[in-house]
N, C-alpha and C. Protein backbone atom coordinates (compact mmCIF):
# COMPACT_ATOMS: atom_id res chain seq x y z
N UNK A 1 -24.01 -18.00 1.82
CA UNK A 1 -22.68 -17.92 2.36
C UNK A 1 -21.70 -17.94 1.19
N UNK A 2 -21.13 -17.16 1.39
CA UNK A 2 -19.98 -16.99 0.42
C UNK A 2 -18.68 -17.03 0.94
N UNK A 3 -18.10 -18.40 0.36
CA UNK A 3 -16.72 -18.68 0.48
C UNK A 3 -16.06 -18.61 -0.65
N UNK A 4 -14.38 -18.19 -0.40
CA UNK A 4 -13.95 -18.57 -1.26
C UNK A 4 -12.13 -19.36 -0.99
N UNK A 5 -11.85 -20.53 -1.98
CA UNK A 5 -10.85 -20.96 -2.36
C UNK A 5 -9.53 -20.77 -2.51
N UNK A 6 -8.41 -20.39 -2.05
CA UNK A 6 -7.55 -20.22 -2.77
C UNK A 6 -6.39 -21.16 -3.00
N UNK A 7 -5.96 -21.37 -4.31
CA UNK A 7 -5.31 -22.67 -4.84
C UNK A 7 -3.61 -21.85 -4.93
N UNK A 8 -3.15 -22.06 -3.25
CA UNK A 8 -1.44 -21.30 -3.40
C UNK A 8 -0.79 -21.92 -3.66
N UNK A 9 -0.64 -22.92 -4.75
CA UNK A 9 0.27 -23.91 -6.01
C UNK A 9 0.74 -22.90 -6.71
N UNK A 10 1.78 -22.83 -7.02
CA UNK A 10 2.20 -22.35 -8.11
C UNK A 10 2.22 -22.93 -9.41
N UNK A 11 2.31 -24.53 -9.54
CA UNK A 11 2.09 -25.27 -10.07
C UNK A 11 0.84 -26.04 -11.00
N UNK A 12 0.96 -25.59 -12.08
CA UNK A 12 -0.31 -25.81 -13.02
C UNK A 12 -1.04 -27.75 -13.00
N UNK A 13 -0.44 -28.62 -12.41
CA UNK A 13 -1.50 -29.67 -11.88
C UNK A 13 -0.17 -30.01 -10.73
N UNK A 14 -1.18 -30.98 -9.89
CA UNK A 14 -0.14 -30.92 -8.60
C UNK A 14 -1.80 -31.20 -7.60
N UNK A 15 -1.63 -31.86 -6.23
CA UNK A 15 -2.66 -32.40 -5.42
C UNK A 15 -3.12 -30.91 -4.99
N UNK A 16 -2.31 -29.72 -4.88
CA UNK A 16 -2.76 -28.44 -4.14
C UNK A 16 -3.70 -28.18 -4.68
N UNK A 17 -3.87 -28.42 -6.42
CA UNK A 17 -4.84 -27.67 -7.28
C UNK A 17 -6.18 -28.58 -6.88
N UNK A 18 -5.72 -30.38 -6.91
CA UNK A 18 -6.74 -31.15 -7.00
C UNK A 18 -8.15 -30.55 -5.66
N UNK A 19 -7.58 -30.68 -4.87
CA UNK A 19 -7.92 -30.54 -3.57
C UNK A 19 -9.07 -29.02 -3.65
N UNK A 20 -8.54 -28.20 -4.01
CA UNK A 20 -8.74 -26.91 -4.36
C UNK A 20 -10.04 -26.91 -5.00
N UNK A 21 -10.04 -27.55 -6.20
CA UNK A 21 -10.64 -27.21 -7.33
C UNK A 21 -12.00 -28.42 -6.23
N UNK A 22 -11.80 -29.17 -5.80
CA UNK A 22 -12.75 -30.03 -5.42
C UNK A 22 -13.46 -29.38 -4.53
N UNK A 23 -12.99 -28.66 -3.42
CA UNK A 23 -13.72 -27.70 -2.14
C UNK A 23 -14.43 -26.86 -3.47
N UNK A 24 -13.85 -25.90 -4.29
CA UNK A 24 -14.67 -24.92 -5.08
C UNK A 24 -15.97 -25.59 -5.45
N UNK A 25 -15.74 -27.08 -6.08
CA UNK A 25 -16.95 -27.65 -6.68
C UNK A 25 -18.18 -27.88 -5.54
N UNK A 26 -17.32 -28.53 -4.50
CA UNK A 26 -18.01 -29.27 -3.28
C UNK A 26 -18.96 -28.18 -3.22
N UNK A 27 -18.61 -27.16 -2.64
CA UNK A 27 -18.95 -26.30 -1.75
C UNK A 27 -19.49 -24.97 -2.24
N UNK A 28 -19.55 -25.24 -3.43
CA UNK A 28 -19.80 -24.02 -4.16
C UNK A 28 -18.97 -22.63 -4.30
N UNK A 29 -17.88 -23.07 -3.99
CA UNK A 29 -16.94 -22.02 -3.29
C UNK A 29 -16.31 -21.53 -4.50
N UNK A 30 -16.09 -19.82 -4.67
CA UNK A 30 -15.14 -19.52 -5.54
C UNK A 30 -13.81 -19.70 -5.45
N UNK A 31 -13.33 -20.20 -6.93
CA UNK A 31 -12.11 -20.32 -6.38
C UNK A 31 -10.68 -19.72 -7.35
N UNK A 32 -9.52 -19.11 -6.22
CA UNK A 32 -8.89 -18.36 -6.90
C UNK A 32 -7.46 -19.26 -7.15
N UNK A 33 -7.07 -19.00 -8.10
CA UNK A 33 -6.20 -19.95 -8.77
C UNK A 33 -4.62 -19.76 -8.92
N UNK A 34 -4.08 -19.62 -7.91
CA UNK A 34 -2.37 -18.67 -8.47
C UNK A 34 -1.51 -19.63 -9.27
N UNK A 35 -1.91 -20.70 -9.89
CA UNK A 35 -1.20 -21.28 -10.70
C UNK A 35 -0.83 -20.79 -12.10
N UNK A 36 -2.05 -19.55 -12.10
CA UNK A 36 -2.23 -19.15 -13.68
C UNK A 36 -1.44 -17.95 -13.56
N UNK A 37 -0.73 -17.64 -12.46
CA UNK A 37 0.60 -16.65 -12.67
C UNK A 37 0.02 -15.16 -13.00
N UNK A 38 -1.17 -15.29 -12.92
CA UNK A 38 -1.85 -13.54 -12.88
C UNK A 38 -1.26 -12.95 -12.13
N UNK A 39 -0.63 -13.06 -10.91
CA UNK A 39 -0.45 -12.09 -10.29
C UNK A 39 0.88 -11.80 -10.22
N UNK A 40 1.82 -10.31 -10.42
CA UNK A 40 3.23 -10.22 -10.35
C UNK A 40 3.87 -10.56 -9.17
N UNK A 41 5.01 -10.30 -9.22
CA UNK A 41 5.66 -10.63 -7.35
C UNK A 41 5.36 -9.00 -7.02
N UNK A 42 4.72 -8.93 -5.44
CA UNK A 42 4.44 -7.86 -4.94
C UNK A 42 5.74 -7.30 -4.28
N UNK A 43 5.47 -6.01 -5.25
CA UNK A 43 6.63 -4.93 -4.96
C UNK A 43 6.42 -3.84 -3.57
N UNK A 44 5.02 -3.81 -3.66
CA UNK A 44 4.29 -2.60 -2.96
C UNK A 44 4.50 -1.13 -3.21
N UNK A 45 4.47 -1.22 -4.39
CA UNK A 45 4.71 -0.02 -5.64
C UNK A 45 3.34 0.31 -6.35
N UNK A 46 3.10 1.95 -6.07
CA UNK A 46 1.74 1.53 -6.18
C UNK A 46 0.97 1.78 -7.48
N UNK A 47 1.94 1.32 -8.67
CA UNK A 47 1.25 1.12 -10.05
C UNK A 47 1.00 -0.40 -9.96
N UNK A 48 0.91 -1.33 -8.95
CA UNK A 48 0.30 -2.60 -9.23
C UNK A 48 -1.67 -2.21 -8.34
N UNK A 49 -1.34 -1.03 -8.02
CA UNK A 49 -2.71 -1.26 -6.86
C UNK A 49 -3.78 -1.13 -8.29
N UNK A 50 -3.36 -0.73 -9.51
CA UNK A 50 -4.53 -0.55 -10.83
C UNK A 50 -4.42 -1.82 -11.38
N UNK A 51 -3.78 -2.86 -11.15
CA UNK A 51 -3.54 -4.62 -12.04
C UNK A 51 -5.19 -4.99 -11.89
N UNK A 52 -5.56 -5.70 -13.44
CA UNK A 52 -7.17 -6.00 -12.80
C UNK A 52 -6.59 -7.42 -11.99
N UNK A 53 -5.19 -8.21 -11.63
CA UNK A 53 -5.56 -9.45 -11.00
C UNK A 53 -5.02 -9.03 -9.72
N UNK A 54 -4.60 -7.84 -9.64
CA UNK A 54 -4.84 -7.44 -7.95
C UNK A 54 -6.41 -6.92 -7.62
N UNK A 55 -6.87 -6.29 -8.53
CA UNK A 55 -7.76 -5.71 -7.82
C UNK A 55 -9.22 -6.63 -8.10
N UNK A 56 -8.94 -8.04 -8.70
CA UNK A 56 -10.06 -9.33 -8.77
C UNK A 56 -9.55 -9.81 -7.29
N UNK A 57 -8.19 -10.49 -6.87
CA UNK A 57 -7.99 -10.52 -5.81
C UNK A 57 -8.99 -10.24 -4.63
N UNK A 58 -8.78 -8.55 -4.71
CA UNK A 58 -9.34 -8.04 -3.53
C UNK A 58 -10.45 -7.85 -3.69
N UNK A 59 -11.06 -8.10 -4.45
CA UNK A 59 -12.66 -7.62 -4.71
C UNK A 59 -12.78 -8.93 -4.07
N UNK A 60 -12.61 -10.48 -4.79
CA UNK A 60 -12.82 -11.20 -4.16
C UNK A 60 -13.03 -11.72 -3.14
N UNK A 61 -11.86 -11.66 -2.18
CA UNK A 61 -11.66 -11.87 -0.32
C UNK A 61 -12.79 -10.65 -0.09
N UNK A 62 -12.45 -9.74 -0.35
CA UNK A 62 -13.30 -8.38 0.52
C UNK A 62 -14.80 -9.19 0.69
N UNK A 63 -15.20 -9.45 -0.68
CA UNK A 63 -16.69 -10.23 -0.63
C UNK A 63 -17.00 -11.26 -0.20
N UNK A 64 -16.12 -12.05 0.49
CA UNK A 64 -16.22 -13.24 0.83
C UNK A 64 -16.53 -13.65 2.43
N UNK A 65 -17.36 -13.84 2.99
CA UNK A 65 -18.13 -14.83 4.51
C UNK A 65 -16.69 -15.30 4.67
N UNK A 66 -15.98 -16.54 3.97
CA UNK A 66 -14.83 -17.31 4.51
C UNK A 66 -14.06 -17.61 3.60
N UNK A 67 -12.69 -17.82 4.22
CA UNK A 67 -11.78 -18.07 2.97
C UNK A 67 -10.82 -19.55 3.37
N UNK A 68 -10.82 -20.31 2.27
CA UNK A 68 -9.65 -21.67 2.56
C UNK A 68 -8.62 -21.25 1.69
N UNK A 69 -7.22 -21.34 2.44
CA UNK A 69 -5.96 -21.19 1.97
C UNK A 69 -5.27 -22.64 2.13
N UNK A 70 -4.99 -22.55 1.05
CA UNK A 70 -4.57 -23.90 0.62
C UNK A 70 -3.17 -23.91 -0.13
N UNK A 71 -2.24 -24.68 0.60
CA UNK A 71 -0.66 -24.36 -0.07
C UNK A 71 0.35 -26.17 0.27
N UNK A 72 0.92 -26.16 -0.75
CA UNK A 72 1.84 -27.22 -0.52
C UNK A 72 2.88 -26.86 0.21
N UNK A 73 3.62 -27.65 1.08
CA UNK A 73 4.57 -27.32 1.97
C UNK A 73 6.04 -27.10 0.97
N UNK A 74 6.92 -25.85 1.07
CA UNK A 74 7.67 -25.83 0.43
C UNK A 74 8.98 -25.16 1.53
N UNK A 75 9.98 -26.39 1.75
CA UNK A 75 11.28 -25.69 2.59
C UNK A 75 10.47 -25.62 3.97
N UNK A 76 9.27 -26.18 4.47
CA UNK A 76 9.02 -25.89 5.45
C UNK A 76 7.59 -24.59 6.08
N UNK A 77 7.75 -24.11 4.56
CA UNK A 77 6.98 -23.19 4.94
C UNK A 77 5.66 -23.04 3.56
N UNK A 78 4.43 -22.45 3.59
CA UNK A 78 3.57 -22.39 2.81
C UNK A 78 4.54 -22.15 1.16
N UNK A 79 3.88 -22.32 0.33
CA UNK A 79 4.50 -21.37 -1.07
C UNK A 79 4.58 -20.04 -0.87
N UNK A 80 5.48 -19.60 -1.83
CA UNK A 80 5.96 -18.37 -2.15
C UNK A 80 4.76 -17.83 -3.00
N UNK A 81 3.77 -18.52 -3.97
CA UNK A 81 2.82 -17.76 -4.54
C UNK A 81 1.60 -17.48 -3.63
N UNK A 82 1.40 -18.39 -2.33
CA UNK A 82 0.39 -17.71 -1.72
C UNK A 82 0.76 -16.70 -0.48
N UNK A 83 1.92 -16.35 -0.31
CA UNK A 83 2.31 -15.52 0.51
C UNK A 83 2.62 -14.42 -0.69
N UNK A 84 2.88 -14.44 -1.60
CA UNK A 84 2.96 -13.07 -2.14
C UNK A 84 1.77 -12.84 -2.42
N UNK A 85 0.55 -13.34 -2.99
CA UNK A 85 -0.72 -13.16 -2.81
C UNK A 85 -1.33 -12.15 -1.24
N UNK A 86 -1.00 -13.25 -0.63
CA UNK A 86 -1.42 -12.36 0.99
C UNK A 86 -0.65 -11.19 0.89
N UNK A 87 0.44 -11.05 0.33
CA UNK A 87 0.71 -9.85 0.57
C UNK A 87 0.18 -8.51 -0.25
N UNK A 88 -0.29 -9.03 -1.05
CA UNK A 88 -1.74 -7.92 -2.17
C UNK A 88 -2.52 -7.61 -1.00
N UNK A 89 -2.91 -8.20 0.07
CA UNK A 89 -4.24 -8.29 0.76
C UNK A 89 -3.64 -7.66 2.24
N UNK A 90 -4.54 -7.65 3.36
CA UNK A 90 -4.19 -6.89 4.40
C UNK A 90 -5.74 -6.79 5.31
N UNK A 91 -5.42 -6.04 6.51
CA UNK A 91 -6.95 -6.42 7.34
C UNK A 91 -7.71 -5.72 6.96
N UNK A 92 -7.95 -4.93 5.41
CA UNK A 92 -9.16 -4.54 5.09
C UNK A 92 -10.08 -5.33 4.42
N UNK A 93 -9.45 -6.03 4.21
CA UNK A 93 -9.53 -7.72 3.32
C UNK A 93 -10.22 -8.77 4.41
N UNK A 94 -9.50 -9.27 5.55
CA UNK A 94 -9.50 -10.10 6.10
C UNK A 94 -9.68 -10.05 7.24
N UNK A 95 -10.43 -8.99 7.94
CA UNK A 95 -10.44 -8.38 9.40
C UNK A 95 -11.71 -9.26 9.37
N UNK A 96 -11.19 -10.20 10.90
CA UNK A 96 -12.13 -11.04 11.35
C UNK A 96 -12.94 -11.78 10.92
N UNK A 97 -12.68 -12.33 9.43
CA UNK A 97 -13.10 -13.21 8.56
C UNK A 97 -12.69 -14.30 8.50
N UNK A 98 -13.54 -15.37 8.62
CA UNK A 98 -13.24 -16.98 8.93
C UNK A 98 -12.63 -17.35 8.13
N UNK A 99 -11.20 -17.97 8.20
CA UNK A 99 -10.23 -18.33 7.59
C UNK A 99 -9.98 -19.70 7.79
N UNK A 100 -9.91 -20.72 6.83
CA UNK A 100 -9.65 -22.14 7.30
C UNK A 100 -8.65 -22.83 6.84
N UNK A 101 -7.64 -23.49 7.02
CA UNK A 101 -6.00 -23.36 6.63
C UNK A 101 -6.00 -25.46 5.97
N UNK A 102 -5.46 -25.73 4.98
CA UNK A 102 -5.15 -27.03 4.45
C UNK A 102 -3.84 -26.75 3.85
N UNK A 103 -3.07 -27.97 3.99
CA UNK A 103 -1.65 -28.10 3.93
C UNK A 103 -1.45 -29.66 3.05
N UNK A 104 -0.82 -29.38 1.80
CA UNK A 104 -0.75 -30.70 1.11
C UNK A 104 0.96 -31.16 1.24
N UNK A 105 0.91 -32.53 2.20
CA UNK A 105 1.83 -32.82 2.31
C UNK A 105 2.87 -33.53 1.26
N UNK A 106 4.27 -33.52 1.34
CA UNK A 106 5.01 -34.12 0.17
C UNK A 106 4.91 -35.77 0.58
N UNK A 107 4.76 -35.71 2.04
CA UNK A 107 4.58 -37.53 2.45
C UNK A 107 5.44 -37.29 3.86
N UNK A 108 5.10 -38.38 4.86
CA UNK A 108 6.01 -38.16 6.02
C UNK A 108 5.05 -37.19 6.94
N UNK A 109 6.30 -36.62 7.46
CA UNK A 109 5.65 -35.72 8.69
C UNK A 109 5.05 -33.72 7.92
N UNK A 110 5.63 -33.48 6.85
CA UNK A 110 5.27 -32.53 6.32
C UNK A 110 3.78 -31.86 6.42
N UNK A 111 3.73 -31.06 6.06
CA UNK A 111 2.35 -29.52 6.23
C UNK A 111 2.64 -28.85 7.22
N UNK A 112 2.78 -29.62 8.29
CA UNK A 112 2.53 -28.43 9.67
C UNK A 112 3.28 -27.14 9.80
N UNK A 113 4.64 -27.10 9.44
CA UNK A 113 4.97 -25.53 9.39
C UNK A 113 4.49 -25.05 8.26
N UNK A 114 3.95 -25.33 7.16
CA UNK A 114 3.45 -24.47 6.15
C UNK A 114 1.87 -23.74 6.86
N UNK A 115 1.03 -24.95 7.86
CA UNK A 115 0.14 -24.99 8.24
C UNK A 115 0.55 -23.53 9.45
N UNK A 116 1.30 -23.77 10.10
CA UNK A 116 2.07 -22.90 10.87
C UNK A 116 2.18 -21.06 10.61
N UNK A 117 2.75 -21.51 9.51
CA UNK A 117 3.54 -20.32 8.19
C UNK A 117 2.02 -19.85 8.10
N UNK A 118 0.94 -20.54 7.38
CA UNK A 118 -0.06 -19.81 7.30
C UNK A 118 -0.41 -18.99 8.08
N UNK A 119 -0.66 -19.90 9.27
CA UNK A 119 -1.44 -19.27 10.62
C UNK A 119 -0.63 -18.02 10.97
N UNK A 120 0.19 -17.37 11.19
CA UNK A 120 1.18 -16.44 11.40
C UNK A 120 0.42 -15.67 10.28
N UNK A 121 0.94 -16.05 8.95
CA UNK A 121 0.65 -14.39 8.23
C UNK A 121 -0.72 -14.09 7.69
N UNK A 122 -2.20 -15.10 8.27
CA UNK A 122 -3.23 -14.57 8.34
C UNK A 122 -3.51 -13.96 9.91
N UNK A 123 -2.76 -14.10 10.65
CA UNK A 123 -2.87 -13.58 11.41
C UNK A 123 -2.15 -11.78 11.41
N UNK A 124 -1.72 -11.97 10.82
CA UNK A 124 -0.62 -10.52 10.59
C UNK A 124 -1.90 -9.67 9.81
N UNK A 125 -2.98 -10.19 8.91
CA UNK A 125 -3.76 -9.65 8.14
C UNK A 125 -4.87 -9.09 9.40
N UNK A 126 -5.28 -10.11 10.17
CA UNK A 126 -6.11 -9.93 11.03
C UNK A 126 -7.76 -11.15 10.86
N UNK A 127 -7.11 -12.06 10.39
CA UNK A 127 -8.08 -13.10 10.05
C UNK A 127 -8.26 -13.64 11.01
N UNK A 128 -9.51 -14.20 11.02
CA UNK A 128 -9.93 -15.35 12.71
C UNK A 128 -9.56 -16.85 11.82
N UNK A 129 -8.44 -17.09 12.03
CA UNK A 129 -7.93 -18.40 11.69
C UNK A 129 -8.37 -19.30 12.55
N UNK A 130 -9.32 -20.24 12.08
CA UNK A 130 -10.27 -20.81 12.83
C UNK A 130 -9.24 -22.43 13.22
N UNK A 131 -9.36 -22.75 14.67
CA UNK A 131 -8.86 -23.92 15.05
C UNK A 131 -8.43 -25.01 14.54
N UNK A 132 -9.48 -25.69 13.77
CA UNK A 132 -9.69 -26.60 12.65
C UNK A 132 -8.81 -26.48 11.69
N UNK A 133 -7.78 -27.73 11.26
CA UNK A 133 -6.95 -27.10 9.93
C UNK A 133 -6.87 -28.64 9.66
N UNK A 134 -5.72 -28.97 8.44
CA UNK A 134 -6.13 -30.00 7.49
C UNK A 134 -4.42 -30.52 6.96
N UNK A 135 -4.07 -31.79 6.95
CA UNK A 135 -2.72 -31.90 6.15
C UNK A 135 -3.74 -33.25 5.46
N UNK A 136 -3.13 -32.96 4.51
CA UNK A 136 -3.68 -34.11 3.12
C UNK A 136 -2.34 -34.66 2.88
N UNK A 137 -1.54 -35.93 3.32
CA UNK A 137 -0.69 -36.30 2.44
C UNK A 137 -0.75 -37.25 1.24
N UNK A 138 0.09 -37.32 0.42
CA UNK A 138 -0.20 -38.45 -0.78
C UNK A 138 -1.11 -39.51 -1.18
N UNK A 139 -1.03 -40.24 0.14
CA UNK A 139 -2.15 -41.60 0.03
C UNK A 139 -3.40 -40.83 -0.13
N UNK A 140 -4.11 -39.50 0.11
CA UNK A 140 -5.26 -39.27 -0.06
C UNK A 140 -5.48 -38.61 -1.36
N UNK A 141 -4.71 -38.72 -2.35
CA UNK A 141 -4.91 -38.27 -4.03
C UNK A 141 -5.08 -39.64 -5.04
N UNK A 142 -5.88 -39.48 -5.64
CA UNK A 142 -5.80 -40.30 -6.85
C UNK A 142 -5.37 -39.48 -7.83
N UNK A 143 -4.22 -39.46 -8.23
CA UNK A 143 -3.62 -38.12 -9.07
C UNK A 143 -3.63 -38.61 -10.62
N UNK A 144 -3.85 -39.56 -10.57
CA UNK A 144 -4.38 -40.33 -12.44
C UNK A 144 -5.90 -39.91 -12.95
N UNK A 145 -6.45 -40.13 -11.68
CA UNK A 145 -7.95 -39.64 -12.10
C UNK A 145 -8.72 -37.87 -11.70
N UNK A 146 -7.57 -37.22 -11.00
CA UNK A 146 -7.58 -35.97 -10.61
C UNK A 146 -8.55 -35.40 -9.30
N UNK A 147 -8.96 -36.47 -8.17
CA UNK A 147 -9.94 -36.01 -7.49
C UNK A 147 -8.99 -36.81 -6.46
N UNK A 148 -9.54 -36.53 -5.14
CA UNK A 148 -9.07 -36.64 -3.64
C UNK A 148 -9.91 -38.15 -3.09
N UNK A 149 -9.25 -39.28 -2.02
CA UNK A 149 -10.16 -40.44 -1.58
C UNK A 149 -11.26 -39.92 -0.79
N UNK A 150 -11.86 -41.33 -0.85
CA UNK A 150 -13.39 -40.81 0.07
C UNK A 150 -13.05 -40.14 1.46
N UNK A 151 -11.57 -41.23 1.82
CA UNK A 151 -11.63 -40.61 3.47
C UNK A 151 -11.41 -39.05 3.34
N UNK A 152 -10.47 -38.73 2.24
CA UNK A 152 -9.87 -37.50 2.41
C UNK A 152 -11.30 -36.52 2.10
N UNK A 153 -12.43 -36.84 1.50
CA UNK A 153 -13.64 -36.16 1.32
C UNK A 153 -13.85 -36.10 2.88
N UNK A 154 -13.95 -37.23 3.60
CA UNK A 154 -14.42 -36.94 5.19
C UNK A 154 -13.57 -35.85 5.42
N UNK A 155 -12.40 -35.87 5.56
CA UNK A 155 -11.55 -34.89 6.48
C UNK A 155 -11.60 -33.30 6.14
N UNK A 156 -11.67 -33.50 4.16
CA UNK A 156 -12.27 -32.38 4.26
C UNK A 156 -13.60 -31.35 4.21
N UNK A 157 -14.58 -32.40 4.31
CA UNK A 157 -16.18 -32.10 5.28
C UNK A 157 -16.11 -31.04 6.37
N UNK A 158 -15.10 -32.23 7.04
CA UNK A 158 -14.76 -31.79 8.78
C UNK A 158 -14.14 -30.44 8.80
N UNK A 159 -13.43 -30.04 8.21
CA UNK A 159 -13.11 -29.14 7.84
C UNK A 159 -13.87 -27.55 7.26
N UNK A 160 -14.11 -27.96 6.29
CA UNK A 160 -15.72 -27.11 5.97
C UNK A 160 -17.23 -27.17 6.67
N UNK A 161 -17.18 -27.98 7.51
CA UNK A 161 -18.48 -27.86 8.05
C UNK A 161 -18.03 -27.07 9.22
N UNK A 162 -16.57 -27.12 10.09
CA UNK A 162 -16.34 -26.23 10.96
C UNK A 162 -15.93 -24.70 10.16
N UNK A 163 -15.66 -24.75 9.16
CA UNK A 163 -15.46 -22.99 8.61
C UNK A 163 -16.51 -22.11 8.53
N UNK A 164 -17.94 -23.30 8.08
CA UNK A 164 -19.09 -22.35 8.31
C UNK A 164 -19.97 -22.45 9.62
N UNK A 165 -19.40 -22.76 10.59
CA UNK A 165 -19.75 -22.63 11.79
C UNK A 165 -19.38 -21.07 12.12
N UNK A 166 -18.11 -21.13 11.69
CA UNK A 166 -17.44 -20.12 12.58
C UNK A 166 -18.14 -19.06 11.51
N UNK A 167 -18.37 -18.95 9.82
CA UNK A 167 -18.59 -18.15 9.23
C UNK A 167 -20.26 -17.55 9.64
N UNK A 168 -21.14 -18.90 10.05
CA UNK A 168 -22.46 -17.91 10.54
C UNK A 168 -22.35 -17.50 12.18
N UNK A 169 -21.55 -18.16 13.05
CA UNK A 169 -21.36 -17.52 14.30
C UNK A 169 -20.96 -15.85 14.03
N UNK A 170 -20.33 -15.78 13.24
CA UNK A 170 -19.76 -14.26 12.60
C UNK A 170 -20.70 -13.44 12.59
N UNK A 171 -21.18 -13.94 11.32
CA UNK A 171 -22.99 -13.27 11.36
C UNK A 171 -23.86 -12.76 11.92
N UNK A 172 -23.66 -13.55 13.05
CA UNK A 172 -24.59 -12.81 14.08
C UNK A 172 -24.22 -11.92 15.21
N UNK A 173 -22.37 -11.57 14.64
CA UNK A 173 -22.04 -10.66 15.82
C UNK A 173 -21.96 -9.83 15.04
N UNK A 174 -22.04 -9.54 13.69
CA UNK A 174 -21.63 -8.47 12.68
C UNK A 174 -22.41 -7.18 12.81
């Protein structure tokens, strides 16, 4: 099974990355990184469709069983680097591919419209945004030592063990 990661931080350390980088390890999952600013702001001009970090992008998702999108809540809504990302991508990418949504909260009631925001524009792609989704707020980072608490390992288990449910249920309708 091949999953993959994506870390929609714009931000070079920050809990979005922690979180991120930990599912990649956990889970064996590749993972794609928009902190490292590879990718331009999408114009939809089509001298970016030859960029090799558009077209690693899409090689990537295209190859991928399932994908976790992962974004800090910003103004309410996901980041601006993983929505311009999605917007490289489209349902040739993501048609009916198990999609599993985590939202790192600032503290309080925060993620859910970013969680929201997601769900909308993988849905616009044509992703099976699977039921199951995730807000991590603060208390679940140890941000001195760079890894996530045990509980927050449970929650996000629960999480990944329902993405590849839905990713081998797939499988067998493919």
């Amino acid at each position: 099974m091949k999953l993959v990661v994506i870390n929609g931080s714009p931000r070079k350390s920050g809990r979005t990355g922690i979180v991120a980088r930990f599912i990649a390890k956990e889970y064996s999952s590749q993972l794609i990184d928009l902190s490292d600013g590879s990718l331009p702001l999408y114009n939809g001009e089509s001298e970016q469709e030859i960029l090799e970090s558009v077209l690693r992008l899409r090689s990537v998702i295209k190859e991928a069983d399932g994908v976790v999108l992962t974004s800090p809540e910003y103004h309410n809504a996901m980041s601006g680097a993983l929505k311009n990302a999605l917007d490289f991508l489209g349902g040739e990418y993501f048609r009916h591919k198990p999609v599993a949504l985590l939202a790192v909260a600032g503290g309080g009631k925060g993620g859910m419209n970013a969680l929201n925001n997601m769900r909308t524009t993988a849905r616009g792609v044509y992703a099976n945004v699977i039921p199951k989704q995730l807000i991590l707020d603060p208390v679940y980072f140890d941000i001195d030592n760079d890894v996530i608490t045990d509980e927050a390992v449970q929650l996000v288990d629960g999480l990944m063990t329902e993405l590849q449910l839905y990713v081998k249920a797939f499988e067998q309708i493919k």
